[in-house]
PDB file of N, CA and C in Angstrom:
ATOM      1  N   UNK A   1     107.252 107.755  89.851  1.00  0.00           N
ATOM      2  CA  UNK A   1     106.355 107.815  90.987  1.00  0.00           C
ATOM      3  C   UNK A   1     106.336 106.446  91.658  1.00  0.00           C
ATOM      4  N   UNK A   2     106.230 106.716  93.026  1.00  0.00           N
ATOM      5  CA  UNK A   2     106.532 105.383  93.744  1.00  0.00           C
ATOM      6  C   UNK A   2     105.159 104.820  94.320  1.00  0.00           C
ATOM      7  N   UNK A   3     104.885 103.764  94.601  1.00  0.00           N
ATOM      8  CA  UNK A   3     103.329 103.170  95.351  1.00  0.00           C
ATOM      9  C   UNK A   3     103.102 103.341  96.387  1.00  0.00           C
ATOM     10  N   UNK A   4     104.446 103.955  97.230  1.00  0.00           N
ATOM     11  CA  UNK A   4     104.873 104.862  98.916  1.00  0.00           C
ATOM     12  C   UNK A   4     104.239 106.201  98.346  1.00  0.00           C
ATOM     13  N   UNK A   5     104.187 106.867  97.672  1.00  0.00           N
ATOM     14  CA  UNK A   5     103.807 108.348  97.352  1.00  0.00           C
ATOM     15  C   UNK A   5     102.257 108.378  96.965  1.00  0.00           C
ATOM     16  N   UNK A   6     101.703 107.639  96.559  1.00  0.00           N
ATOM     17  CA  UNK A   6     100.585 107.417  96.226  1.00  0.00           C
ATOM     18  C   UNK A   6      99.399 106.973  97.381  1.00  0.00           C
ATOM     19  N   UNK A   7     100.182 106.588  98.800  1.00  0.00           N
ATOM     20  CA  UNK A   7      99.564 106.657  99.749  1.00  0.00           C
ATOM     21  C   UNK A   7      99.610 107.865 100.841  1.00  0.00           C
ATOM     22  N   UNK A   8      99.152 108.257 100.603  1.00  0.00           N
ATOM     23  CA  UNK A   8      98.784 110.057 101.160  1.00  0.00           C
ATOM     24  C   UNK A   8      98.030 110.199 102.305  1.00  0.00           C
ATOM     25  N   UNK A   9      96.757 109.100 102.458  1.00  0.00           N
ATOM     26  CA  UNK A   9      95.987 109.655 103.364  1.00  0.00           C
ATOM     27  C   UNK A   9      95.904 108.486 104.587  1.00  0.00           C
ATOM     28  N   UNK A  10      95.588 109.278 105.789  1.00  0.00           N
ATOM     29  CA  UNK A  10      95.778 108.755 106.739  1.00  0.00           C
ATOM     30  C   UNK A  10      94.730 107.988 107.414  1.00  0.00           C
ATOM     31  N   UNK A  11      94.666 106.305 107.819  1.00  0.00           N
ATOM     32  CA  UNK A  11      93.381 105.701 108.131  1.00  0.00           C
ATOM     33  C   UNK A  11      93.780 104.794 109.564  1.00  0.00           C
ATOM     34  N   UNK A  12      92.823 104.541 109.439  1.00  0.00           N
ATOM     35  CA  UNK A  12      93.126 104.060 111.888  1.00  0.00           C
ATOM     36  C   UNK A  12      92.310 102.736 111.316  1.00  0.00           C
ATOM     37  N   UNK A  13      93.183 101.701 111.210  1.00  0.00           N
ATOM     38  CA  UNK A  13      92.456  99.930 111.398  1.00  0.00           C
ATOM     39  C   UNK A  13      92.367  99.335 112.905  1.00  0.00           C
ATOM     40  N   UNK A  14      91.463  98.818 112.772  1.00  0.00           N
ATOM     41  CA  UNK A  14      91.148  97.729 113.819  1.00  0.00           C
ATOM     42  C   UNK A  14      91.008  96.171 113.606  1.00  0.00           C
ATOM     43  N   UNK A  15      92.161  95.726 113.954  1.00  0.00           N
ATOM     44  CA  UNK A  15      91.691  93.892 113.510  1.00  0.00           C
ATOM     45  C   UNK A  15      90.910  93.069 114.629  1.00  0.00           C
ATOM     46  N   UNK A  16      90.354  92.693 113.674  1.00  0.00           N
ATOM     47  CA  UNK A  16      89.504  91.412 115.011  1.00  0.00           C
ATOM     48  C   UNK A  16      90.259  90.828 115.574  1.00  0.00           C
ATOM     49  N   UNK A  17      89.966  90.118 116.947  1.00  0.00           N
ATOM     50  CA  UNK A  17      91.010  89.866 117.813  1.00  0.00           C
ATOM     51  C   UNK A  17      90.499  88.497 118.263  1.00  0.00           C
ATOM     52  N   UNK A  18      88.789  88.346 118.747  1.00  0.00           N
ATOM     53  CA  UNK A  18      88.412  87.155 119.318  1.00  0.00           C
ATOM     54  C   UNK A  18      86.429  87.247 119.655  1.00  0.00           C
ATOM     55  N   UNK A  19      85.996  86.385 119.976  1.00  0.00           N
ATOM     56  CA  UNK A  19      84.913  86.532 120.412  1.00  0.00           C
ATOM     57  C   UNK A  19      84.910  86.879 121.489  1.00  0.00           C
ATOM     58  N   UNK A  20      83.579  87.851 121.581  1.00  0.00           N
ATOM     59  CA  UNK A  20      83.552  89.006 122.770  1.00  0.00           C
ATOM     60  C   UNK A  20      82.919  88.064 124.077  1.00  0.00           C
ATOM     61  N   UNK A  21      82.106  86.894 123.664  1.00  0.00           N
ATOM     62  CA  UNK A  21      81.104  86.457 124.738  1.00  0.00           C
ATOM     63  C   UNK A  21      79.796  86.790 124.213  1.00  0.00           C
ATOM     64  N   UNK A  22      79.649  87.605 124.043  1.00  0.00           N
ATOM     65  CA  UNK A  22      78.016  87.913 123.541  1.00  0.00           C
ATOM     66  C   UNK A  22      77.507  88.421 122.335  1.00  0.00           C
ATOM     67  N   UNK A  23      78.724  87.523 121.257  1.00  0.00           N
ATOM     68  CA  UNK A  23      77.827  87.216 119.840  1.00  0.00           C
ATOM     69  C   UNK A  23      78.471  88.510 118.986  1.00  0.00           C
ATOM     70  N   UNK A  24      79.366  89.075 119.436  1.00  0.00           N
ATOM     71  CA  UNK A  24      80.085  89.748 119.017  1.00  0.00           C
ATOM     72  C   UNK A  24      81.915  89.691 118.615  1.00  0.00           C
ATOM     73  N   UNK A  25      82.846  90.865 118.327  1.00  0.00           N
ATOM     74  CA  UNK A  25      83.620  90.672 117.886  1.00  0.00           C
ATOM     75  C   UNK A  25      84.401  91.723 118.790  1.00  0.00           C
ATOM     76  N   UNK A  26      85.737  91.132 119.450  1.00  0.00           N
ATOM     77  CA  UNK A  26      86.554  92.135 120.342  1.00  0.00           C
ATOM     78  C   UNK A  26      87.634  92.738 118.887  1.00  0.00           C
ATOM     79  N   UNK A  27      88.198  93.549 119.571  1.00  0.00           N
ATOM     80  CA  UNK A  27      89.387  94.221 118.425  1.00  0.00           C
ATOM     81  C   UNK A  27      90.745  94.822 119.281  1.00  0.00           C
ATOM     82  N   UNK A  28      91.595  94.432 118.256  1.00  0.00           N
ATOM     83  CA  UNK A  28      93.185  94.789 118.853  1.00  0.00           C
ATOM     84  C   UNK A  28      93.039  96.215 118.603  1.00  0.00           C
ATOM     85  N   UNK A  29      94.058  97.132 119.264  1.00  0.00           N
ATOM     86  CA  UNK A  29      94.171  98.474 119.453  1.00  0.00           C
ATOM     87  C   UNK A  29      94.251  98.851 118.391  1.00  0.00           C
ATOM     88  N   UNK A  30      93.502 100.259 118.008  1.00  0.00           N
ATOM     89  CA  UNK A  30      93.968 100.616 116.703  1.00  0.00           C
ATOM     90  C   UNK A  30      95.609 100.815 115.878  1.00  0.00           C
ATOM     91  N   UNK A  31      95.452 100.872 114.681  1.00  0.00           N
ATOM     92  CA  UNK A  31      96.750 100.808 114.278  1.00  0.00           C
ATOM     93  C   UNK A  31      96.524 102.536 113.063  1.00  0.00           C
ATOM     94  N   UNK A  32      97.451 103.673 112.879  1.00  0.00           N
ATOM     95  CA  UNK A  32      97.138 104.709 112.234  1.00  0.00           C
ATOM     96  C   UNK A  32      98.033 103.763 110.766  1.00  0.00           C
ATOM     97  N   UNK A  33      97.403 104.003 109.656  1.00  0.00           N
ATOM     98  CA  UNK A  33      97.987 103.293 108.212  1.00  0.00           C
ATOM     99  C   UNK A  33      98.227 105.047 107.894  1.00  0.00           C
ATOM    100  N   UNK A  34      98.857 104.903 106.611  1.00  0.00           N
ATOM    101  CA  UNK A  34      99.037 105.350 105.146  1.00  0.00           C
ATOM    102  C   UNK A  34      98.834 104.609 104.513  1.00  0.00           C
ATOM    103  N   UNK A  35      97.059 105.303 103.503  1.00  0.00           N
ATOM    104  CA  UNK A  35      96.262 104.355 102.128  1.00  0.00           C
ATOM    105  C   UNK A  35      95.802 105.302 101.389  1.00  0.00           C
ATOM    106  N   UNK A  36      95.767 104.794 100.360  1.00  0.00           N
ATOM    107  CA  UNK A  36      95.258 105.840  99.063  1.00  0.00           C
ATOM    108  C   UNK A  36      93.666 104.987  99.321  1.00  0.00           C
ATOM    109  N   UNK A  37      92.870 105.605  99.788  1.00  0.00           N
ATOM    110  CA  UNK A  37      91.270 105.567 100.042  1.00  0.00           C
ATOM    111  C   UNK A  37      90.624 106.453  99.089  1.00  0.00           C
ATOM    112  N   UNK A  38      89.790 105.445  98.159  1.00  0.00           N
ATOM    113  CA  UNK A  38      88.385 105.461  96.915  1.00  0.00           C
ATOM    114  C   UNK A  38      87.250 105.304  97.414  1.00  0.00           C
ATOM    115  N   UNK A  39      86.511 106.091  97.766  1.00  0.00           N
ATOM    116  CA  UNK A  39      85.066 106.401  97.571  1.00  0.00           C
ATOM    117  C   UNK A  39      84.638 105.785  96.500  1.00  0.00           C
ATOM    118  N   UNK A  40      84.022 104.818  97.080  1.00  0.00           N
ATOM    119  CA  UNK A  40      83.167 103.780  95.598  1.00  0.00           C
ATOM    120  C   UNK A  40      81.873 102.850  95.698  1.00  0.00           C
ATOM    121  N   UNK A  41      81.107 103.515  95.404  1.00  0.00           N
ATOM    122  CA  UNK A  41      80.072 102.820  95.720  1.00  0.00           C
ATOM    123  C   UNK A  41      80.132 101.345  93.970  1.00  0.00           C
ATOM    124  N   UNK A  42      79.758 100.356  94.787  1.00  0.00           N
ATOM    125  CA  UNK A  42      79.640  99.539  93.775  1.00  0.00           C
ATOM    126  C   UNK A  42      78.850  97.596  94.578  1.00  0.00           C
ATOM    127  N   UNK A  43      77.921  98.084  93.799  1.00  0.00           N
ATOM    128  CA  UNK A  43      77.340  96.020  94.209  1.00  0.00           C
ATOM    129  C   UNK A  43      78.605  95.031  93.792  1.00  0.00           C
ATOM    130  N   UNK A  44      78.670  94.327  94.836  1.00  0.00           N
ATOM    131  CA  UNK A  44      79.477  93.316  94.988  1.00  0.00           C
ATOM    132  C   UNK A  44      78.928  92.108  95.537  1.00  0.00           C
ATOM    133  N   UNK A  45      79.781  90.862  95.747  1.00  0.00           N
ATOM    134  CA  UNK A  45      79.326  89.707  96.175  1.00  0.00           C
ATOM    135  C   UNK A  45      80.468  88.759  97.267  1.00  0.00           C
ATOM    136  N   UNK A  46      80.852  88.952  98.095  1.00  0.00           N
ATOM    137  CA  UNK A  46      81.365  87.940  98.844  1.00  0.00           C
ATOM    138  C   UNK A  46      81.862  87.042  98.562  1.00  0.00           C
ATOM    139  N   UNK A  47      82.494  86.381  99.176  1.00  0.00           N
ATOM    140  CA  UNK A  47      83.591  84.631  98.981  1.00  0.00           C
ATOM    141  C   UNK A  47      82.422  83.528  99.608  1.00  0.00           C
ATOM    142  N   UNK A  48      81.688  84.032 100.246  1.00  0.00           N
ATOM    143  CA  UNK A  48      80.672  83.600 100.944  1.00  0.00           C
ATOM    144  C   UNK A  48      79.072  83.457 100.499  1.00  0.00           C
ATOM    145  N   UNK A  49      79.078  84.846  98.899  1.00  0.00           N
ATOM    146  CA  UNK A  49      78.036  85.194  98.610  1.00  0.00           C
ATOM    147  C   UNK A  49      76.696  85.905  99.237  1.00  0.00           C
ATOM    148  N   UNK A  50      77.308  86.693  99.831  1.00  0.00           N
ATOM    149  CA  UNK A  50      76.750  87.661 100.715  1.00  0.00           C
ATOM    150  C   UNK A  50      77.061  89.258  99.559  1.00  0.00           C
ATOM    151  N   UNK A  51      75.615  89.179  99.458  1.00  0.00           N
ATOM    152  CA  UNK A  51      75.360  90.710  98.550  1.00  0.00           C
ATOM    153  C   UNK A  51      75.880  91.636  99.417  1.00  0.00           C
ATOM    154  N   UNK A  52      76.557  92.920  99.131  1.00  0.00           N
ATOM    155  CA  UNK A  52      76.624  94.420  99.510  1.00  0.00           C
ATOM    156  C   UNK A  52      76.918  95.293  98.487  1.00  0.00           C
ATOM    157  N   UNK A  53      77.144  96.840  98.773  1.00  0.00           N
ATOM    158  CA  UNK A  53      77.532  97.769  98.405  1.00  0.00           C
ATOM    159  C   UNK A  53      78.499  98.375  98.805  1.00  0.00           C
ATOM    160  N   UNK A  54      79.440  98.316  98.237  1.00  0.00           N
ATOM    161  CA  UNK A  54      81.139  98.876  98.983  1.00  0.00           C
ATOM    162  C   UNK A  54      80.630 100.350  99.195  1.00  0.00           C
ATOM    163  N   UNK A  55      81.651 100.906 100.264  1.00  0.00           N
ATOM    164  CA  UNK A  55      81.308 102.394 100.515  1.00  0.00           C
ATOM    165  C   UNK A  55      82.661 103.127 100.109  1.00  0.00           C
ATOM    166  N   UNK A  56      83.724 102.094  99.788  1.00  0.00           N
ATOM    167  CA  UNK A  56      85.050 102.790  99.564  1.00  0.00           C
ATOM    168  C   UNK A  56      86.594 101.607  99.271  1.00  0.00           C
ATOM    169  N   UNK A  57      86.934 101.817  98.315  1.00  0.00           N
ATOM    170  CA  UNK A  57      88.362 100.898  98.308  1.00  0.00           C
ATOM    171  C   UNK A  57      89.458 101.429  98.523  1.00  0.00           C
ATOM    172  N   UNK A  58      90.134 100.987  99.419  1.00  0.00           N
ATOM    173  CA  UNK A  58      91.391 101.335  99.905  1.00  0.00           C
ATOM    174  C   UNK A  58      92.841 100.156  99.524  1.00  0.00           C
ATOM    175  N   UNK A  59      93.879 101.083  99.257  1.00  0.00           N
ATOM    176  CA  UNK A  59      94.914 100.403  98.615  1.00  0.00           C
ATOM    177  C   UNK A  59      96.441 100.915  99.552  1.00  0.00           C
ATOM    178  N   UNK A  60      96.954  99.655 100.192  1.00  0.00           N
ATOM    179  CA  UNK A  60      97.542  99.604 101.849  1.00  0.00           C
ATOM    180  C   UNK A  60      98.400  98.687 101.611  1.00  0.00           C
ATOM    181  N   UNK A  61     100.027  98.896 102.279  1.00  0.00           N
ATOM    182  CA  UNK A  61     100.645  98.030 102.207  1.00  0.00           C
ATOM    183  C   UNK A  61     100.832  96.851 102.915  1.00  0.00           C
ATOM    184  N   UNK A  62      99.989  96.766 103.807  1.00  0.00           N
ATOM    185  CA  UNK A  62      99.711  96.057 105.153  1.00  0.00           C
ATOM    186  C   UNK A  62      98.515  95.055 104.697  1.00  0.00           C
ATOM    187  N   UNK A  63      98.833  93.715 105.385  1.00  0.00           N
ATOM    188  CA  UNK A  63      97.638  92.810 104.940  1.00  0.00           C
ATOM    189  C   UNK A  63      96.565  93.323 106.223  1.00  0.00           C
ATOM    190  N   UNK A  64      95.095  93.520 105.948  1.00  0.00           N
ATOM    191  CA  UNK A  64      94.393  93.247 106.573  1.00  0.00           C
ATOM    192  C   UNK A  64      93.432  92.710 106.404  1.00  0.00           C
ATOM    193  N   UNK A  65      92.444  91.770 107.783  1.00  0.00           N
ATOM    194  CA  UNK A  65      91.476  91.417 107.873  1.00  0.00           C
ATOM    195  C   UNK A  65      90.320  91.646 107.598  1.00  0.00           C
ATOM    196  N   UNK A  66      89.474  91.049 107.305  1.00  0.00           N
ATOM    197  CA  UNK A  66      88.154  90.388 106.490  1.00  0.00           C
ATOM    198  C   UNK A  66      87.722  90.755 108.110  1.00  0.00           C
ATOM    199  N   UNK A  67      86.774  91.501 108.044  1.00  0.00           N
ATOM    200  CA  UNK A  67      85.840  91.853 109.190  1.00  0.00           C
ATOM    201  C   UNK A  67      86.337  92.489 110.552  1.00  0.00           C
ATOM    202  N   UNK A  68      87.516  93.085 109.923  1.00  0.00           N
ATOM    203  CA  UNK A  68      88.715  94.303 110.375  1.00  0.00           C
ATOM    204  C   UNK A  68      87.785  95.295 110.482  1.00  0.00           C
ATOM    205  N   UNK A  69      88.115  96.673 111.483  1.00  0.00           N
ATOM    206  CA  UNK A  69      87.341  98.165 110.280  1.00  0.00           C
ATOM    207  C   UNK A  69      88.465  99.000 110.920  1.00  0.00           C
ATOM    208  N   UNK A  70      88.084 100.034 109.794  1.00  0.00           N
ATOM    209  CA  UNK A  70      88.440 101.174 109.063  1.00  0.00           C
ATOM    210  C   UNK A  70      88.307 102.180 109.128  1.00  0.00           C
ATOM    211  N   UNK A  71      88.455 103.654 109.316  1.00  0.00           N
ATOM    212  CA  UNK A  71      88.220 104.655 109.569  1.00  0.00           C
ATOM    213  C   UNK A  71      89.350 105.434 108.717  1.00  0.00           C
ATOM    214  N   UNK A  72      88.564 106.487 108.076  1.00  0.00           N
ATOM    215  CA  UNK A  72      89.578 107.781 107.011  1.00  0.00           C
ATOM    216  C   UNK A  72      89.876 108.908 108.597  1.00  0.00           C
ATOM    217  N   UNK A  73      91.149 108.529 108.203  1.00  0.00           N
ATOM    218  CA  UNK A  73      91.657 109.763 109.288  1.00  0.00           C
ATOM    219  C   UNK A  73      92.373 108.863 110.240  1.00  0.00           C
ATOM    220  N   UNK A  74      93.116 109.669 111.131  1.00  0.00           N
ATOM    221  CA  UNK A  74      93.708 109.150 112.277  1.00  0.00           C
ATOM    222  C   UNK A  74      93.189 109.379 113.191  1.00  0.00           C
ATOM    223  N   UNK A  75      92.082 108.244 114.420  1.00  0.00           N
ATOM    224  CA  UNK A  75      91.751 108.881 115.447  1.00  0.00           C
ATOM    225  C   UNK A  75      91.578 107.299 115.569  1.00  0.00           C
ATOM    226  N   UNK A  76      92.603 107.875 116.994  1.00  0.00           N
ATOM    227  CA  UNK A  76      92.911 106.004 117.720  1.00  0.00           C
ATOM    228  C   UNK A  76      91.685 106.254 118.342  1.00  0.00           C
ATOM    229  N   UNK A  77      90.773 107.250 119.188  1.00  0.00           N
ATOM    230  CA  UNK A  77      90.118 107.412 120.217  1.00  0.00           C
ATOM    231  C   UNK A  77      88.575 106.993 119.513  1.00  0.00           C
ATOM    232  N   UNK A  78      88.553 107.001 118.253  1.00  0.00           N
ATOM    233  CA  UNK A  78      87.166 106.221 117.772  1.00  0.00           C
ATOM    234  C   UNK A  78      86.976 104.663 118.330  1.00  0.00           C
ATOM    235  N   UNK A  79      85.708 103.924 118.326  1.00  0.00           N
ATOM    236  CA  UNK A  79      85.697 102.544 118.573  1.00  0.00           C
ATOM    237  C   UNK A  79      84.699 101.935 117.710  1.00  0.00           C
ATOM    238  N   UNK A  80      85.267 100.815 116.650  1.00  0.00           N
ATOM    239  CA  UNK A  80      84.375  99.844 116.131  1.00  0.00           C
ATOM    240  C   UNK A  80      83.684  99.265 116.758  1.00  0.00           C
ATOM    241  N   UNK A  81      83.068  98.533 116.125  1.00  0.00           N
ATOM    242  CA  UNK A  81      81.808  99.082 115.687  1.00  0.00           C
ATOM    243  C   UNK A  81      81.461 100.229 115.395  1.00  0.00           C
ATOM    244  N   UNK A  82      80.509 101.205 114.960  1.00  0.00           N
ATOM    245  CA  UNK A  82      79.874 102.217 114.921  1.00  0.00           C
ATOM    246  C   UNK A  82      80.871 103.572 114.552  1.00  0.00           C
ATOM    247  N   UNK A  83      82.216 103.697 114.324  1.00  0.00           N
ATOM    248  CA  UNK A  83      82.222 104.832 113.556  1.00  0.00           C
ATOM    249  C   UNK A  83      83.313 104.122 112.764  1.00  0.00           C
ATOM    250  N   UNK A  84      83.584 104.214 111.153  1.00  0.00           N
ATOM    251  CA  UNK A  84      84.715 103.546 110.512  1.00  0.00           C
ATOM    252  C   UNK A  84      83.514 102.968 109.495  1.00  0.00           C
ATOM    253  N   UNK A  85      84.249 101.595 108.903  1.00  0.00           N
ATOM    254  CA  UNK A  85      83.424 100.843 107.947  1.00  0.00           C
ATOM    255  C   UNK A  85      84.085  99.304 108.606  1.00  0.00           C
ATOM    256  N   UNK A  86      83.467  98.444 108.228  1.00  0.00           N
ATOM    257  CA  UNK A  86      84.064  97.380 108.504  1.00  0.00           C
ATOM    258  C   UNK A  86      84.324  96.445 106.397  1.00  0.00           C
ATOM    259  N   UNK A  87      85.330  96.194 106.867  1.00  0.00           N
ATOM    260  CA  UNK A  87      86.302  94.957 105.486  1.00  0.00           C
ATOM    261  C   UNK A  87      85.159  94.214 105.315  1.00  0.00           C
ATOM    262  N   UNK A  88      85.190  93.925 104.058  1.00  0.00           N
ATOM    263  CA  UNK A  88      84.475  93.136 103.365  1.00  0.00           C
ATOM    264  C   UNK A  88      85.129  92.221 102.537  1.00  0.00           C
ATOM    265  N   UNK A  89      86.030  92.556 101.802  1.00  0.00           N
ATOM    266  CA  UNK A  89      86.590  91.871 100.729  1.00  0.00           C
ATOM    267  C   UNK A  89      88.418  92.138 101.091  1.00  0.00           C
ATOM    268  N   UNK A  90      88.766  91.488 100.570  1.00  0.00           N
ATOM    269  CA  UNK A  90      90.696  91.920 100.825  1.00  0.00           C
ATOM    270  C   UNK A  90      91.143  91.023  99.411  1.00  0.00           C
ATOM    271  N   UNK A  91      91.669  91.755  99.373  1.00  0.00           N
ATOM    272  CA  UNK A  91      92.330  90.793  97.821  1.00  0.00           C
ATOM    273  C   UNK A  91      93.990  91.727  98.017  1.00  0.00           C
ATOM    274  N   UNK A  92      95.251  90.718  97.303  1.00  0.00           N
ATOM    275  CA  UNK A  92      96.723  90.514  97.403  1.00  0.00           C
ATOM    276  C   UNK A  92      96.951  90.803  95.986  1.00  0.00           C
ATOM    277  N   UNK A  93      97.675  91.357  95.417  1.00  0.00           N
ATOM    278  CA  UNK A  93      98.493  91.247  94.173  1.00  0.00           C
ATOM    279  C   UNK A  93      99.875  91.999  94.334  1.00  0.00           C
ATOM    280  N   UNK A  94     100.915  91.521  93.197  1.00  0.00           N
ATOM    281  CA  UNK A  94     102.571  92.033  92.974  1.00  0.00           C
ATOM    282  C   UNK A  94     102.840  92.301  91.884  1.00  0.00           C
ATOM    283  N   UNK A  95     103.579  92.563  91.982  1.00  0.00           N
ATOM    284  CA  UNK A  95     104.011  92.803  90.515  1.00  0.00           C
ATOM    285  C   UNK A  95     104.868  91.586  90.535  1.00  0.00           C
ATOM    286  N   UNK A  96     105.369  91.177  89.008  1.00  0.00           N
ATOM    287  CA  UNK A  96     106.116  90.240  88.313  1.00  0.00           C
ATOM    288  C   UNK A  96     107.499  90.230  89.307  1.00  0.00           C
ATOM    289  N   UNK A  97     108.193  91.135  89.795  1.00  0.00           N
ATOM    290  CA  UNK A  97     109.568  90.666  90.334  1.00  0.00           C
ATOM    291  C   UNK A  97     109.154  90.340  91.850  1.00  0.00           C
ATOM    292  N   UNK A  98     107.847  90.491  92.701  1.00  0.00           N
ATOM    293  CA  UNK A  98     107.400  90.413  93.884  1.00  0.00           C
ATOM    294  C   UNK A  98     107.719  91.582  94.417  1.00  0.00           C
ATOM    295  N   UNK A  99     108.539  92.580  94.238  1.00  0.00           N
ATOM    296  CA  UNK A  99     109.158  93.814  94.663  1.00  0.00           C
ATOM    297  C   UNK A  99     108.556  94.833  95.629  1.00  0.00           C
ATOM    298  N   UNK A 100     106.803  95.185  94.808  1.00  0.00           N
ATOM    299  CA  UNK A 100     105.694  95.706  95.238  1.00  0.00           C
ATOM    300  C   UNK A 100     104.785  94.771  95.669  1.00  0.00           C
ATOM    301  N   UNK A 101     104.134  94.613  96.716  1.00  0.00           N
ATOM    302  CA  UNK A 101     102.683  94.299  97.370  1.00  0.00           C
ATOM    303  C   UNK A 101     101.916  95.234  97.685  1.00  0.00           C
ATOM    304  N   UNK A 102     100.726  95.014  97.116  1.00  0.00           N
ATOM    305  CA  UNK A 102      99.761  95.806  96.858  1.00  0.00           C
ATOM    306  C   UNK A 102      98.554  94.997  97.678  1.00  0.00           C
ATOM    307  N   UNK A 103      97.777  95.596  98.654  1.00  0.00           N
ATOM    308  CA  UNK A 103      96.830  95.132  99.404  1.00  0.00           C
ATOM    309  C   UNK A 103      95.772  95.861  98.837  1.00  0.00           C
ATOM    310  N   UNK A 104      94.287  95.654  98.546  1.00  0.00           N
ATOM    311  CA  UNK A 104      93.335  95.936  98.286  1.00  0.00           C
ATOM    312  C   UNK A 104      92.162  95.582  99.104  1.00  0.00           C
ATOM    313  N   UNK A 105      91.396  96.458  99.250  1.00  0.00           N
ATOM    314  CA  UNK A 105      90.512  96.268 100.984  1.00  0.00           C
ATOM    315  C   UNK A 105      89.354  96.824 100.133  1.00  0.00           C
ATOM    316  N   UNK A 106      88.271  96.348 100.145  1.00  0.00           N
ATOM    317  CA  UNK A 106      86.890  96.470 100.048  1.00  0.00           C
ATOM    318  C   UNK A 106      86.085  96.992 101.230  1.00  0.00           C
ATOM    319  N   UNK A 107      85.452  97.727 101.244  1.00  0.00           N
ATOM    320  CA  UNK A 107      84.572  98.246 102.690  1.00  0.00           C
ATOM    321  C   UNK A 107      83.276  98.344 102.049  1.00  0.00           C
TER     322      UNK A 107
END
């Protein structure tokens, strides 16, 4: 079994792009992924130390951004803020020959 087969389901990212002007965050066009997306609720803590509760971990071959969001499904026509989740955490790992990269996304 391959780590390509194990990503099945289909999710629409948005990366931050720049400040909007008014204290907010603009975003580049959506992008549709293939990620194996976990429903997970779990207390966590930030790089920053900022308490939350993840709503879901997703595992993507694509690096993304820390205050990126997220949406299960493909629908470019949604807009962050307000429907999706927004990144919280992102963490990198490989395996021993570098062969596989494995992205891990916290929401």
């Amino acid at each position: 079994m391959s780590y390509q087969s194990l990503r099945t389901e289909k999710a629409t990212y948005w990366a931050p792009s720049s400040a909007n002007g008014f204290g907010g965050t603009s975003f580049a066009a959506p992008v549709p992924l293939f990620v194996r997306w976990q429903d997970k609720r779990e207390r966590l803590t930030t790089e920053d130390g900022k308490d939350f509760v993840s709503n879901a971990v997703i595992y993507c071959d694509a690096e993304l951004s820390k205050n990126g969001w997220l949406l299960r499904g493909d629908s470019t026509e949604a807009q962050p803020p307000g429907e999706g989740y927004k990144i919280e955490m992102t963490h990198r790992s490989q395996n021993p020959s570098g062969t596989i990269v494995v992205h891990k996304v916290v929401l």
